[in-house]
C-alpha atoms as a PDB file:
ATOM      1  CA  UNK A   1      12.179 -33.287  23.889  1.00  0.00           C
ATOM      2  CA  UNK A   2      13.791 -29.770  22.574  1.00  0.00           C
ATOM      3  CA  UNK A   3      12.768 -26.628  24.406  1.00  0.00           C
ATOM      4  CA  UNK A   4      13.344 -22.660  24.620  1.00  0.00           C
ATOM      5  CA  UNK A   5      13.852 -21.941  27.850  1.00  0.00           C
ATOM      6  CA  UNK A   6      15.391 -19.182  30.454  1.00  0.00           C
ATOM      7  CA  UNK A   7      16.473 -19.199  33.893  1.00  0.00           C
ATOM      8  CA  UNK A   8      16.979 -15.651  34.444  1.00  0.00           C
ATOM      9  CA  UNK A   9      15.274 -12.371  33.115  1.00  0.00           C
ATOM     10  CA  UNK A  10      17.496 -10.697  30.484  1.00  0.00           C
ATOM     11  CA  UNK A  11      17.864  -9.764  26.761  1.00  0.00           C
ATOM     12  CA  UNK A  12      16.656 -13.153  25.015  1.00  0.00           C
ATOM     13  CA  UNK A  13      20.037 -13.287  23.402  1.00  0.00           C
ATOM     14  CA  UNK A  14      21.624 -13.829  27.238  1.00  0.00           C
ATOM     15  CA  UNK A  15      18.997 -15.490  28.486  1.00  0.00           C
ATOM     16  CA  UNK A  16      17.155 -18.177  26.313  1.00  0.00           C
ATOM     17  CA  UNK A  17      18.622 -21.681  25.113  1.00  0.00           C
ATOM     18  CA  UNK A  18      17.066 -24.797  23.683  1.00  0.00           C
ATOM     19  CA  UNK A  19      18.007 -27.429  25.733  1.00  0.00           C
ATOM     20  CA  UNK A  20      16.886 -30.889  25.834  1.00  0.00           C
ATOM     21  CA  UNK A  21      13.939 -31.680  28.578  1.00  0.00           C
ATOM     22  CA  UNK A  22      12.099 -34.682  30.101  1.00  0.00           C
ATOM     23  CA  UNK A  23       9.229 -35.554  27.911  1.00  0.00           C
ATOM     24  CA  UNK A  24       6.263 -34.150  30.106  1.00  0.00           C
ATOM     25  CA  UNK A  25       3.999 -36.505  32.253  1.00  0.00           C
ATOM     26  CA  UNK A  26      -0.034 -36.039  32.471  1.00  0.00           C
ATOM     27  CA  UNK A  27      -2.097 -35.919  35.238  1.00  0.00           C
ATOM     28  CA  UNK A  28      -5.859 -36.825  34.677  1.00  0.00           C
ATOM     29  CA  UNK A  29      -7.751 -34.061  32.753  1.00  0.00           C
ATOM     30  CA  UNK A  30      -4.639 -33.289  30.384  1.00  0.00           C
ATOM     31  CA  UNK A  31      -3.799 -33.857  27.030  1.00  0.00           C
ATOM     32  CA  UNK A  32      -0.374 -33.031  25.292  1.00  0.00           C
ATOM     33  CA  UNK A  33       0.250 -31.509  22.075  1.00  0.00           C
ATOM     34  CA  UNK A  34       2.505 -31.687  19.021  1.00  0.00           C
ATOM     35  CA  UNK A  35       3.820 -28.027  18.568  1.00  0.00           C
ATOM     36  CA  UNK A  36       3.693 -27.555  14.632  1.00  0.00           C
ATOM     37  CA  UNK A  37       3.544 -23.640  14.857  1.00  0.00           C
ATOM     38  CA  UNK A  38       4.016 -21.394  17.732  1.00  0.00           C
ATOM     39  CA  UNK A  39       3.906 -17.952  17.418  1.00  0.00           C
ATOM     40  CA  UNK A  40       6.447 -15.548  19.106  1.00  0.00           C
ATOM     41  CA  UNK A  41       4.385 -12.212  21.008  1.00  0.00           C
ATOM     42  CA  UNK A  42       5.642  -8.703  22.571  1.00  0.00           C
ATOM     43  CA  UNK A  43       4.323 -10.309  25.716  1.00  0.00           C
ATOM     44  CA  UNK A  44       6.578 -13.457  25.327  1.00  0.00           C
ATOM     45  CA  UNK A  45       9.507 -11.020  25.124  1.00  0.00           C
ATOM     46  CA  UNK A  46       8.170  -8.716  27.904  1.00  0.00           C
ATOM     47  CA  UNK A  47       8.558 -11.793  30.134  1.00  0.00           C
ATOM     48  CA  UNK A  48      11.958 -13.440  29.060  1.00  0.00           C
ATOM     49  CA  UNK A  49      12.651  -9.632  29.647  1.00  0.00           C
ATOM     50  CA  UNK A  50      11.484  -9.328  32.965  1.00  0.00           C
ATOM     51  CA  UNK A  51       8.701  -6.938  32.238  1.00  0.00           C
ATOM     52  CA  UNK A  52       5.729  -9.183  33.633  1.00  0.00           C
ATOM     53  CA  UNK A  53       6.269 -10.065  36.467  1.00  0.00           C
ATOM     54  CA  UNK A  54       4.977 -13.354  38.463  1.00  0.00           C
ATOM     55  CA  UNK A  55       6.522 -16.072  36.325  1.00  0.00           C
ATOM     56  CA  UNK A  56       8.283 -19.219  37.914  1.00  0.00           C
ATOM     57  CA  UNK A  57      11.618 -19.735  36.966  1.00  0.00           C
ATOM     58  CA  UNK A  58      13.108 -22.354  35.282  1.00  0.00           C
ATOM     59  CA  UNK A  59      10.724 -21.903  32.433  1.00  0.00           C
ATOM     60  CA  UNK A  60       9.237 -22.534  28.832  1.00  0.00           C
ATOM     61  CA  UNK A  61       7.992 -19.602  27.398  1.00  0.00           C
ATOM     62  CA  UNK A  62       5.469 -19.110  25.003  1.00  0.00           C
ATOM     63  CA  UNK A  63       1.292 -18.445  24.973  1.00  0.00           C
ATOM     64  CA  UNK A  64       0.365 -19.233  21.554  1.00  0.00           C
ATOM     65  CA  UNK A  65       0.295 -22.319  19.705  1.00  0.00           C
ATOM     66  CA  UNK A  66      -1.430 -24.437  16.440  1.00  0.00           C
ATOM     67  CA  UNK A  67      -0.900 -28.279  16.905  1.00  0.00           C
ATOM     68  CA  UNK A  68      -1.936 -31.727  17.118  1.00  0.00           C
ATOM     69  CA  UNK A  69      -3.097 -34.098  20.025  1.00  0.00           C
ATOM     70  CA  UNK A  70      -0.292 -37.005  20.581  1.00  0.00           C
ATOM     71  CA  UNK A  71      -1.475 -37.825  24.432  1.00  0.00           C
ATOM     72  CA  UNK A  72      -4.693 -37.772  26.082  1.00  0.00           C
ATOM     73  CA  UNK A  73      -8.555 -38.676  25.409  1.00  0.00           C
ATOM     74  CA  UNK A  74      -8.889 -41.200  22.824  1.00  0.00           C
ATOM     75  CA  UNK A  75     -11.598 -39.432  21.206  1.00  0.00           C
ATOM     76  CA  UNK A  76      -9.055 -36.427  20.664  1.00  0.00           C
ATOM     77  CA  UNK A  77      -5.665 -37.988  19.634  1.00  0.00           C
ATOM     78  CA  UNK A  78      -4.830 -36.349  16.336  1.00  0.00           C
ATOM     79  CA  UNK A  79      -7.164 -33.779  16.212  1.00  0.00           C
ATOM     80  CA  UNK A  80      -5.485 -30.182  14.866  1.00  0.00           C
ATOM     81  CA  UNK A  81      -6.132 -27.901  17.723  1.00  0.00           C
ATOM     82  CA  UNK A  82      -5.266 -24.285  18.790  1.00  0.00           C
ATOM     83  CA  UNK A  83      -4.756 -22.172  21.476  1.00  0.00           C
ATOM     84  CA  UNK A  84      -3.388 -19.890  23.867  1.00  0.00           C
ATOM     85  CA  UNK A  85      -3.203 -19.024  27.485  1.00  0.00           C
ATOM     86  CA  UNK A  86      -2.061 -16.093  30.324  1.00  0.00           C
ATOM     87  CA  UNK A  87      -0.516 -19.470  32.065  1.00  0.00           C
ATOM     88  CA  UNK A  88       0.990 -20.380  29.569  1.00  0.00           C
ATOM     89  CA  UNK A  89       4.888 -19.518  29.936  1.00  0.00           C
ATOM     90  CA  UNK A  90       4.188 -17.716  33.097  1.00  0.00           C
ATOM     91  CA  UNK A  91       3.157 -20.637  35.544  1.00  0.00           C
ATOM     92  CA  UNK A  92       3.256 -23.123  33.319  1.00  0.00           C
ATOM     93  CA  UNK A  93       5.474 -24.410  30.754  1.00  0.00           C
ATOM     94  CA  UNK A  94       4.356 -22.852  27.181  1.00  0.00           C
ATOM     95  CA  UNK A  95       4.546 -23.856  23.633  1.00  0.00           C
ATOM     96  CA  UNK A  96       7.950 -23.081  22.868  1.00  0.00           C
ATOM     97  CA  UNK A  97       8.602 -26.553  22.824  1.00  0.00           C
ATOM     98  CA  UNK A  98       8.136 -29.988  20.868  1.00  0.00           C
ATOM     99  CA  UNK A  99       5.494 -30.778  23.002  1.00  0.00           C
ATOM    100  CA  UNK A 100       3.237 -28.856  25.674  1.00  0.00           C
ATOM    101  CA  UNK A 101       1.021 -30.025  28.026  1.00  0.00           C
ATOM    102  CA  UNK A 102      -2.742 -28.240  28.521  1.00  0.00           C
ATOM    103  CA  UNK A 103      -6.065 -29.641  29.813  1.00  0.00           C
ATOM    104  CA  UNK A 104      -8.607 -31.429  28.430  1.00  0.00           C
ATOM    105  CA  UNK A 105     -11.118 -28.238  28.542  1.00  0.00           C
ATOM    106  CA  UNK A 106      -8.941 -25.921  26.861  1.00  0.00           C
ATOM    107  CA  UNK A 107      -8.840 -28.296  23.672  1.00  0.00           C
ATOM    108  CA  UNK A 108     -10.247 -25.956  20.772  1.00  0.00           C
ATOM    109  CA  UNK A 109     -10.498 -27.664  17.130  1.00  0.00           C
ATOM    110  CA  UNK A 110      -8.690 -25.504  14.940  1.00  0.00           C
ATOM    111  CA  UNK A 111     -10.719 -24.116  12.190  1.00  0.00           C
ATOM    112  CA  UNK A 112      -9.785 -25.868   8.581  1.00  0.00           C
ATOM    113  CA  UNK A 113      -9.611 -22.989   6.784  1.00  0.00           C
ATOM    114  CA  UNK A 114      -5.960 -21.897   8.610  1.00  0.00           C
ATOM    115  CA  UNK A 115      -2.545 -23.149   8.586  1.00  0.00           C
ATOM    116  CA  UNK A 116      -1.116 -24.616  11.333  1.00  0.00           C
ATOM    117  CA  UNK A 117       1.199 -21.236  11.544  1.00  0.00           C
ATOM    118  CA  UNK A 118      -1.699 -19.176  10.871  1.00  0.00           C
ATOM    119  CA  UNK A 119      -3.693 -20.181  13.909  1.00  0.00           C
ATOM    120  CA  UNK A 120      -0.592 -19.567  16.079  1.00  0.00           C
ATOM    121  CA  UNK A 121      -0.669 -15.967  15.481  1.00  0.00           C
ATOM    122  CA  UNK A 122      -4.557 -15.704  16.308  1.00  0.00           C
ATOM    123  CA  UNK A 123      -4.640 -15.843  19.902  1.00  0.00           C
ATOM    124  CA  UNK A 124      -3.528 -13.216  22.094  1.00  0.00           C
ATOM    125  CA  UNK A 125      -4.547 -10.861  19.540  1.00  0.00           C
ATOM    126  CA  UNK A 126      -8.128 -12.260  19.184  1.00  0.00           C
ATOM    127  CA  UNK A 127      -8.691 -12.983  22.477  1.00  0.00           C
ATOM    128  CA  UNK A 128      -7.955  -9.800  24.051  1.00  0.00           C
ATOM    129  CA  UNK A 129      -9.651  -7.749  21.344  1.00  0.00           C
ATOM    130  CA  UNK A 130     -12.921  -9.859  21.823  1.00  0.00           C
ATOM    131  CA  UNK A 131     -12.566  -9.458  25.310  1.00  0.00           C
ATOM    132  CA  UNK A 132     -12.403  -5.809  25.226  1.00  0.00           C
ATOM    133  CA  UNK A 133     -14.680  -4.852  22.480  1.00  0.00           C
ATOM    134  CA  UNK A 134     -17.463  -7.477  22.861  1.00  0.00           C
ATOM    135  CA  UNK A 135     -17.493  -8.428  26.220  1.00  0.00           C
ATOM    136  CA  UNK A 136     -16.083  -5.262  28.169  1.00  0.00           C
ATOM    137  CA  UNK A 137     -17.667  -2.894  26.176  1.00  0.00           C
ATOM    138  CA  UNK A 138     -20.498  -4.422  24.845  1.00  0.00           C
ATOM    139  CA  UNK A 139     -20.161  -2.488  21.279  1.00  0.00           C
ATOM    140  CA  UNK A 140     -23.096  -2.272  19.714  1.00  0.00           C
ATOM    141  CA  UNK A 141     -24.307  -2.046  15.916  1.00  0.00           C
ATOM    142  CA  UNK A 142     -24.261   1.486  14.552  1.00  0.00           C
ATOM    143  CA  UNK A 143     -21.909   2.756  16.920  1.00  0.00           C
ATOM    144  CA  UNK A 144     -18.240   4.214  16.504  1.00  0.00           C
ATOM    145  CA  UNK A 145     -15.557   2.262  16.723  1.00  0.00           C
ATOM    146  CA  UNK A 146     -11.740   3.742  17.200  1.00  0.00           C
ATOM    147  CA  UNK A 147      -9.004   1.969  16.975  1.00  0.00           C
ATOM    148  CA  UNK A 148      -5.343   3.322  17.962  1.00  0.00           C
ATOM    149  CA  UNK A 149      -2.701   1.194  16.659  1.00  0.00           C
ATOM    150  CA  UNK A 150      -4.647  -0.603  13.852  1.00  0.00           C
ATOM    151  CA  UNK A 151      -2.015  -1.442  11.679  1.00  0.00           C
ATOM    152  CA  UNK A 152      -0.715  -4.126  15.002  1.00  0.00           C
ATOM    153  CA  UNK A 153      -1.864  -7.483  15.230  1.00  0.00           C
ATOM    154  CA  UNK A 154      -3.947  -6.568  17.935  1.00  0.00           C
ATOM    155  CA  UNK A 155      -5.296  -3.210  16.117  1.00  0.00           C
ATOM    156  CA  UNK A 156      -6.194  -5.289  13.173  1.00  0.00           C
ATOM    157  CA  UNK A 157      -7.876  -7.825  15.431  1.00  0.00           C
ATOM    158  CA  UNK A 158      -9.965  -5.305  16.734  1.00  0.00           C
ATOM    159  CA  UNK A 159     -10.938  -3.436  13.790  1.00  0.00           C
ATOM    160  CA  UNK A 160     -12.298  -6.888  12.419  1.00  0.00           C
ATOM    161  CA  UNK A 161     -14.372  -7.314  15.229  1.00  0.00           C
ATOM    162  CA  UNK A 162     -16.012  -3.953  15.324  1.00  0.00           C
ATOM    163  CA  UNK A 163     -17.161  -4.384  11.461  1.00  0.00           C
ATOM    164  CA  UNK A 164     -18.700  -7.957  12.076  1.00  0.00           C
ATOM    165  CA  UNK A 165     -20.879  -6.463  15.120  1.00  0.00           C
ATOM    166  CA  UNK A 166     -21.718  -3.597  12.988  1.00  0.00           C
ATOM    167  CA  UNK A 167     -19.841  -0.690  13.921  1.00  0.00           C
ATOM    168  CA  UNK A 168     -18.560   2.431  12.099  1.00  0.00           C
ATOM    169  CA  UNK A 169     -14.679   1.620  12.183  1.00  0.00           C
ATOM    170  CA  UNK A 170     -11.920   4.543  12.145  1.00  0.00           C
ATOM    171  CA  UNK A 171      -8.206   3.212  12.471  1.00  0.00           C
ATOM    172  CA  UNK A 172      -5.767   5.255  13.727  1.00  0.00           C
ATOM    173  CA  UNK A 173      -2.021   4.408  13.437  1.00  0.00           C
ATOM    174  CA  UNK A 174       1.464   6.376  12.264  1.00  0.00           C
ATOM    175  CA  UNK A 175       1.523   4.185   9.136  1.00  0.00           C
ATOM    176  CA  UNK A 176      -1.957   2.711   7.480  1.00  0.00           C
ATOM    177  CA  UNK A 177      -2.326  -0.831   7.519  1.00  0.00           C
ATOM    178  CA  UNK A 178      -1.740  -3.348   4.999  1.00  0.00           C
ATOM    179  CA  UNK A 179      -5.275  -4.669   4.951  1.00  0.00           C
ATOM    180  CA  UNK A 180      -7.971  -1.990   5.413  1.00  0.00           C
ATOM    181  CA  UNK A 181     -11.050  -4.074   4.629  1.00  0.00           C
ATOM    182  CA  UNK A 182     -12.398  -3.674   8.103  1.00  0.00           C
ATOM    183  CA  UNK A 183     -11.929   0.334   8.115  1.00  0.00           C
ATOM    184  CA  UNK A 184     -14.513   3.094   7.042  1.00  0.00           C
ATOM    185  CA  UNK A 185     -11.736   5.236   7.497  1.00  0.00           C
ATOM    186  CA  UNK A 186      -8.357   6.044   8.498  1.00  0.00           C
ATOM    187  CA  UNK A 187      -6.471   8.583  10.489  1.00  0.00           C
ATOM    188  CA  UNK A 188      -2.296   9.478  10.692  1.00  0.00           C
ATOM    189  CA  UNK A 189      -1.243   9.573  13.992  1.00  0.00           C
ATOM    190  CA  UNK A 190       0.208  13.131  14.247  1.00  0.00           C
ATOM    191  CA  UNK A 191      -1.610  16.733  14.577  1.00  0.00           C
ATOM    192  CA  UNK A 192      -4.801  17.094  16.394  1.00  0.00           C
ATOM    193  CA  UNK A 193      -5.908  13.076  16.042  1.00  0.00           C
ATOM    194  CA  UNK A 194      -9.342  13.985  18.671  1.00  0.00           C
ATOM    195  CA  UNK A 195      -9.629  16.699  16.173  1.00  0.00           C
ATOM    196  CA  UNK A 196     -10.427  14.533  13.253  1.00  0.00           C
ATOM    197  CA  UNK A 197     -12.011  12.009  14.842  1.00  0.00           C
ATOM    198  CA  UNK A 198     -14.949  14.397  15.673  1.00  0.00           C
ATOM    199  CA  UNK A 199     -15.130  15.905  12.508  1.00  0.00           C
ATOM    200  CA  UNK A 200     -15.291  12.323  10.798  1.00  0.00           C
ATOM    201  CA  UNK A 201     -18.294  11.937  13.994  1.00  0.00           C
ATOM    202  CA  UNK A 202     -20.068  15.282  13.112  1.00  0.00           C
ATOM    203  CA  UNK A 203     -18.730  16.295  16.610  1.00  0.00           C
ATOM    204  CA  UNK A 204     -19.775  13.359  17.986  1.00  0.00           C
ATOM    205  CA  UNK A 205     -16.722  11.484  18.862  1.00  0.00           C
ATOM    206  CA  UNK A 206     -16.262   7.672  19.004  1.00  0.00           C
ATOM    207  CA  UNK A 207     -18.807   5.611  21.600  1.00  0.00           C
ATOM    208  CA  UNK A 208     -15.844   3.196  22.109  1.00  0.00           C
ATOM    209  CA  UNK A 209     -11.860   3.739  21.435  1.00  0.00           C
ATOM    210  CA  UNK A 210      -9.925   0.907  21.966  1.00  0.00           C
ATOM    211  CA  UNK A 211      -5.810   1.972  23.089  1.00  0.00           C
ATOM    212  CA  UNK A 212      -3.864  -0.941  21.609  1.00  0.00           C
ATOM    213  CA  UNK A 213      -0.604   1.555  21.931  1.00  0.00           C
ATOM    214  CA  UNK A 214      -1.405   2.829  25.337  1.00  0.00           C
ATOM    215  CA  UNK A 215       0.850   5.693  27.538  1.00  0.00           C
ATOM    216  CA  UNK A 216       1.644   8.006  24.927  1.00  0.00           C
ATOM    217  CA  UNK A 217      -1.784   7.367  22.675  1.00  0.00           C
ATOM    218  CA  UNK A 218      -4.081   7.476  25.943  1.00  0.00           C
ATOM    219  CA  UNK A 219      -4.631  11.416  26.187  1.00  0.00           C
ATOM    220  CA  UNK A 220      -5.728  11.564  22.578  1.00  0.00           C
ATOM    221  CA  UNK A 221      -7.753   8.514  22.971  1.00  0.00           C
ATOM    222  CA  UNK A 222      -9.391  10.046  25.957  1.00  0.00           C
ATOM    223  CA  UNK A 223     -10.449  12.764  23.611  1.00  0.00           C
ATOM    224  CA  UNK A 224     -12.063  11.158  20.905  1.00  0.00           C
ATOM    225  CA  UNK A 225     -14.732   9.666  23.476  1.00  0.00           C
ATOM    226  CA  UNK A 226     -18.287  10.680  22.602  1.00  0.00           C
ATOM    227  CA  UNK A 227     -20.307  11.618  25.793  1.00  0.00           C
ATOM    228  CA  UNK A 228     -20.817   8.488  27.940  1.00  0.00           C
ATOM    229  CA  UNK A 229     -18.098   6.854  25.988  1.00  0.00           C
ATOM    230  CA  UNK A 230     -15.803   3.567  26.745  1.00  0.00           C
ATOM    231  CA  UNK A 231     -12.332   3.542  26.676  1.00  0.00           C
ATOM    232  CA  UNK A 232      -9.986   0.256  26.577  1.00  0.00           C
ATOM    233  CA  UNK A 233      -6.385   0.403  27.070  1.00  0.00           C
ATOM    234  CA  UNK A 234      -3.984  -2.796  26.917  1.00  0.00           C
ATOM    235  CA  UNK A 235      -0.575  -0.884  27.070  1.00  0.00           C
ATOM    236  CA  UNK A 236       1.737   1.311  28.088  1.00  0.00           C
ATOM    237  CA  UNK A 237       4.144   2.416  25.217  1.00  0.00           C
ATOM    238  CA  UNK A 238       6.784   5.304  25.940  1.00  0.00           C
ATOM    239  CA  UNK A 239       5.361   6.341  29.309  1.00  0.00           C
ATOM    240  CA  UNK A 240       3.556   4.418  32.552  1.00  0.00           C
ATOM    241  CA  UNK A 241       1.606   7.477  33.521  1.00  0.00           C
ATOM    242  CA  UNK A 242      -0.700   9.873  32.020  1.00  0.00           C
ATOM    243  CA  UNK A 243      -2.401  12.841  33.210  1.00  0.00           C
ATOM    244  CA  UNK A 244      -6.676  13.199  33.023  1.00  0.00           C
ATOM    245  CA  UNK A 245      -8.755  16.340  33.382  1.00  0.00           C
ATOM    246  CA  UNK A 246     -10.936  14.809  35.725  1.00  0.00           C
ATOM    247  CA  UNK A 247     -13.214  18.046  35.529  1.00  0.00           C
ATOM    248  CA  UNK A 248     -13.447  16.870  31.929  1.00  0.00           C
ATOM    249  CA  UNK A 249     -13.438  13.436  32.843  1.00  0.00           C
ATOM    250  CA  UNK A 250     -16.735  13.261  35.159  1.00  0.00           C
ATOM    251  CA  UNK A 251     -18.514  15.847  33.378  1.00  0.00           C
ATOM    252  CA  UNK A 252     -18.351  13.710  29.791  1.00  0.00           C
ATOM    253  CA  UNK A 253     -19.145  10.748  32.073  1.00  0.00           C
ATOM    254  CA  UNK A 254     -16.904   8.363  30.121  1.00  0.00           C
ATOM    255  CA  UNK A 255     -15.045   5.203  31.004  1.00  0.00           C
ATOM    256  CA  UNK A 256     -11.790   4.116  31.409  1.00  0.00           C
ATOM    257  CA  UNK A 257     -11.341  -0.038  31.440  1.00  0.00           C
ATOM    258  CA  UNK A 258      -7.473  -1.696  31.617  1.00  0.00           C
ATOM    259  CA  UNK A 259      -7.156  -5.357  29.878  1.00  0.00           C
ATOM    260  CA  UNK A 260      -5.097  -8.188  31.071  1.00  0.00           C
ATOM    261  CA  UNK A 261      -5.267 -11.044  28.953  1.00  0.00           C
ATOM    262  CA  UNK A 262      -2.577 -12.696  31.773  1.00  0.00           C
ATOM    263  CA  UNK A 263      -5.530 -13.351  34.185  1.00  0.00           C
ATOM    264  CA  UNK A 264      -6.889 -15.934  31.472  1.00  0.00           C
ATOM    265  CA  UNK A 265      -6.069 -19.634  31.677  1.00  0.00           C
ATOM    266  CA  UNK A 266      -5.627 -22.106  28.806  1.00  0.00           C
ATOM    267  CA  UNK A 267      -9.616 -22.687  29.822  1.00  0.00           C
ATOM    268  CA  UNK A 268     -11.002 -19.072  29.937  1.00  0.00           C
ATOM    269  CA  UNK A 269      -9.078 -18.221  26.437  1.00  0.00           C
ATOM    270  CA  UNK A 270     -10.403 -21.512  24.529  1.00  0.00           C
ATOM    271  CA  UNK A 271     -13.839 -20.383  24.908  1.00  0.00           C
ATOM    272  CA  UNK A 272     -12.821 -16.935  23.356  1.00  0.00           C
ATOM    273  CA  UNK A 273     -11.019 -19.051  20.653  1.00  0.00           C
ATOM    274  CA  UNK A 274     -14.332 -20.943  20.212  1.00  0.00           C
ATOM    275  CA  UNK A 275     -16.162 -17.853  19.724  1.00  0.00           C
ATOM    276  CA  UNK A 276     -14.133 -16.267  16.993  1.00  0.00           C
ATOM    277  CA  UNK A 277     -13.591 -19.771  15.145  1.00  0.00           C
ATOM    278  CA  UNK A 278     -16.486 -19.480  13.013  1.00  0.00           C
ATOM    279  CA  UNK A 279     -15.426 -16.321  11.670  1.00  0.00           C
ATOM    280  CA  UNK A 280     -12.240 -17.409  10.687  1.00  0.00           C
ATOM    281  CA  UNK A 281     -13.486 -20.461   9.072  1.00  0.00           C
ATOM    282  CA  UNK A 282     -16.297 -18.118   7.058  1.00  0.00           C
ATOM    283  CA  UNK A 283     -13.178 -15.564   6.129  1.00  0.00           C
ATOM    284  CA  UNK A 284     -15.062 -12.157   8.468  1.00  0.00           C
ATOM    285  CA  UNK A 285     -11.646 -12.720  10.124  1.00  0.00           C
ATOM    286  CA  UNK A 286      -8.418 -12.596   9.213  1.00  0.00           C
ATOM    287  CA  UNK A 287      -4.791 -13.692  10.443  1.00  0.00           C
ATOM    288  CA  UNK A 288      -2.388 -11.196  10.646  1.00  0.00           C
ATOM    289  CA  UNK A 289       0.650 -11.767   7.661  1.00  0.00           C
ATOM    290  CA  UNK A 290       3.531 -13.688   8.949  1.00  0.00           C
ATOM    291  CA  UNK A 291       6.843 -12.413   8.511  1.00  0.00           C
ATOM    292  CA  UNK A 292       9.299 -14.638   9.380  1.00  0.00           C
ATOM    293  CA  UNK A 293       8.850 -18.102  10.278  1.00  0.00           C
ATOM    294  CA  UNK A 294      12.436 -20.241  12.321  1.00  0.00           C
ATOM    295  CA  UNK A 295      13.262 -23.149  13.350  1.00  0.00           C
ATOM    296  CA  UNK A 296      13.151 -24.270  16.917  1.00  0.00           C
ATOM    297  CA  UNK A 297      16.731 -24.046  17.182  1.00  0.00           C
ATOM    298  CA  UNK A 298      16.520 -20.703  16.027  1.00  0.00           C
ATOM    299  CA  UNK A 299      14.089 -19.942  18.463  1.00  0.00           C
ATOM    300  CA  UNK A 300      16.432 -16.856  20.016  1.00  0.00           C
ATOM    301  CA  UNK A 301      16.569 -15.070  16.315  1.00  0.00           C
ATOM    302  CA  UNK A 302      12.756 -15.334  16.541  1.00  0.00           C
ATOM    303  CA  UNK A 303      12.724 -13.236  19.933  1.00  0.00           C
ATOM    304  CA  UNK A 304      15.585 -10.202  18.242  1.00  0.00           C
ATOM    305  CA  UNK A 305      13.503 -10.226  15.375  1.00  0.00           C
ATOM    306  CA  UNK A 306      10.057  -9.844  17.569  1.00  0.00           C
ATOM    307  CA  UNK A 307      12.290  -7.098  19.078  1.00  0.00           C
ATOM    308  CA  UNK A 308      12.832  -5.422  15.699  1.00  0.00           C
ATOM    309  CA  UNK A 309       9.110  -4.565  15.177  1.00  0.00           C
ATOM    310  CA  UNK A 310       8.531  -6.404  11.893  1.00  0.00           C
ATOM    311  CA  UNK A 311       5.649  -5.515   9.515  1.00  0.00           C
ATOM    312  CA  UNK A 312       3.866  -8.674  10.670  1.00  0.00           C
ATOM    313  CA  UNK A 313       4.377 -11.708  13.178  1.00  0.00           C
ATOM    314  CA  UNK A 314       6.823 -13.829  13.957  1.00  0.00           C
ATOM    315  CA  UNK A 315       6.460 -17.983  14.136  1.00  0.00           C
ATOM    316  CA  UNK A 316       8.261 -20.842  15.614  1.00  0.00           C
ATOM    317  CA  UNK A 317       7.901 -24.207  14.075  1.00  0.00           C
ATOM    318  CA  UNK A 318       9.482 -27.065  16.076  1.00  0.00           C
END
């Protein structure tokens, strides 16, 4: 079969060539899957980069994926499935590839409603935003939701989530997003951003604020926190280290909670899949616009143009 893959860390241009591969065996409790649509994230770069660290070389990058069953359980050969992983490309080969091999248990039918290149650009983003707003920070109905870096896949992702468990939803990014369905309002990212968060909160500030940008976003998101508030970060753009007023920090009693969507399998992040499903399939949720689709041989432009920092994702269909 075809296959991205890299040897070394580097700039994806250097690094990354499609190369044919031996068709992959299964063990018992695996199933193997038809790659129609794979999408291409800033954490698949990060890695081919040498970012992340931990992943096994020779490998097959990749995390997300929308495809169909060719190998496995009879009862799920040909069945249109989707899904992701924090193995996937790291310690295991991912779906960068004609084919890709994942167990049995992290089989998730994907919902009808979405293209097969639509589903590929659902995971990572889904997943980690359920993870952080549902499940880390328990948001609750009636409460304030802020969102740095809305107008992101991730941003978006999260915003969507906050409105369907009932939240007040602000969105905070340097350019508004596309689709602001999910927002009750929106604010620039420049000036005094705590500022106007509060006075949208009557002083209040946000119960959660979820940092989707991360480093250079995480003072000001500190600062919107109402009293007792919960904080979620996921990255660390333009700087690895901040500085807290812990004075400030302790007496508002707020919390401070880091993501890592890496520490889920193929297994953990199908059951996140399976929760969001039914929202996609009802149209609460949304996948994020696609802007350029390539060809596996192409699969390198699809990296630079990840790199670029289009207005939307970036797919590889095999």
């Amino acid at each position: 079969m075809r296959a991205l893959r890299f040897a070394r860390y580097g700039s994806p241009a250097d690094v990354l060539e499609v190369v044919d591969v031996t068709e992959p065996e299964l063990n018992g409790g695996d199933a193997l899957v038809s790659i129609r649509a794979a999408s291409v994230t800033p954490s698949d770069l990060k890695t081919v980069s040498g970012y992340i660290p931990g992943t096994s070389l020779p490998r097959v990058p990749g995390r997300d994926f929308a495809g169909v069953v060719v190998g496995g359980p009879h009862d799920w050969l040909g069945a249109e499935v989707w899904g992701s992983g924090g193995d996937l490309g790291y310690t295991r080969d991912g779906s960068h590839a004609e084919l890709v091999v994942v167990p049995v248990s992290a089989l998730v039918r994907k919902p009808e409603r979405l293209t097969f290149a639509e589903a590929s650009v659902i995971g990572v983003n889904f997943v980690v935003g359920w993870l952080g707003v549902v499940e880390t920070a328990l948001l609750e109905k009636g409460e304030t939701l802020a969102v740095f870096g809305v107008s992101g896949a991730v941003g978006s992702a999260v915003a969507q989530i906050g409105r369907v468990r009932g939240a007040r939803v602000i969105g905070i990014d340097r350019r508004p997003p596309v689709d602001d369905a999910a927002l009750d309002d929106f604010v620039l990212l420049h000036g005094d951003v705590p500022g106007e968060v509060r006075r949208l909160t009557r002083g209040a500030g946000a119960e959660v604020v979820y940092d989707a940008v991360g480093g250079v976003t995480t003072p000001a998101a500190l600062a919107c926190l109402a009293h007792g508030g919960r904080l979620l970060v996921i990255a660390s753009t333009g700087t690895r280290k901040v500085e807290i007023d812990l004075p400030d920090f302790y007496h508002r009693e707020v919390r401070m909670t880091g993501l890592d969507t890496r520490r889920l399998c193929t297994r953990q992040c199908a059951a996140r899949l399976a929760q969001v499903a039914s929202y996609l399939e009802s149209g609460d949720f949304r996948p994020p616009p696609i802007a350029f689709t390539f060809d596996l041989e192409l699969a390198g432009d699809a990296y630079e143009a990840v790199a670029k920092r289009p207005p939307g994702r970036v797919v590889i269909c095999p």
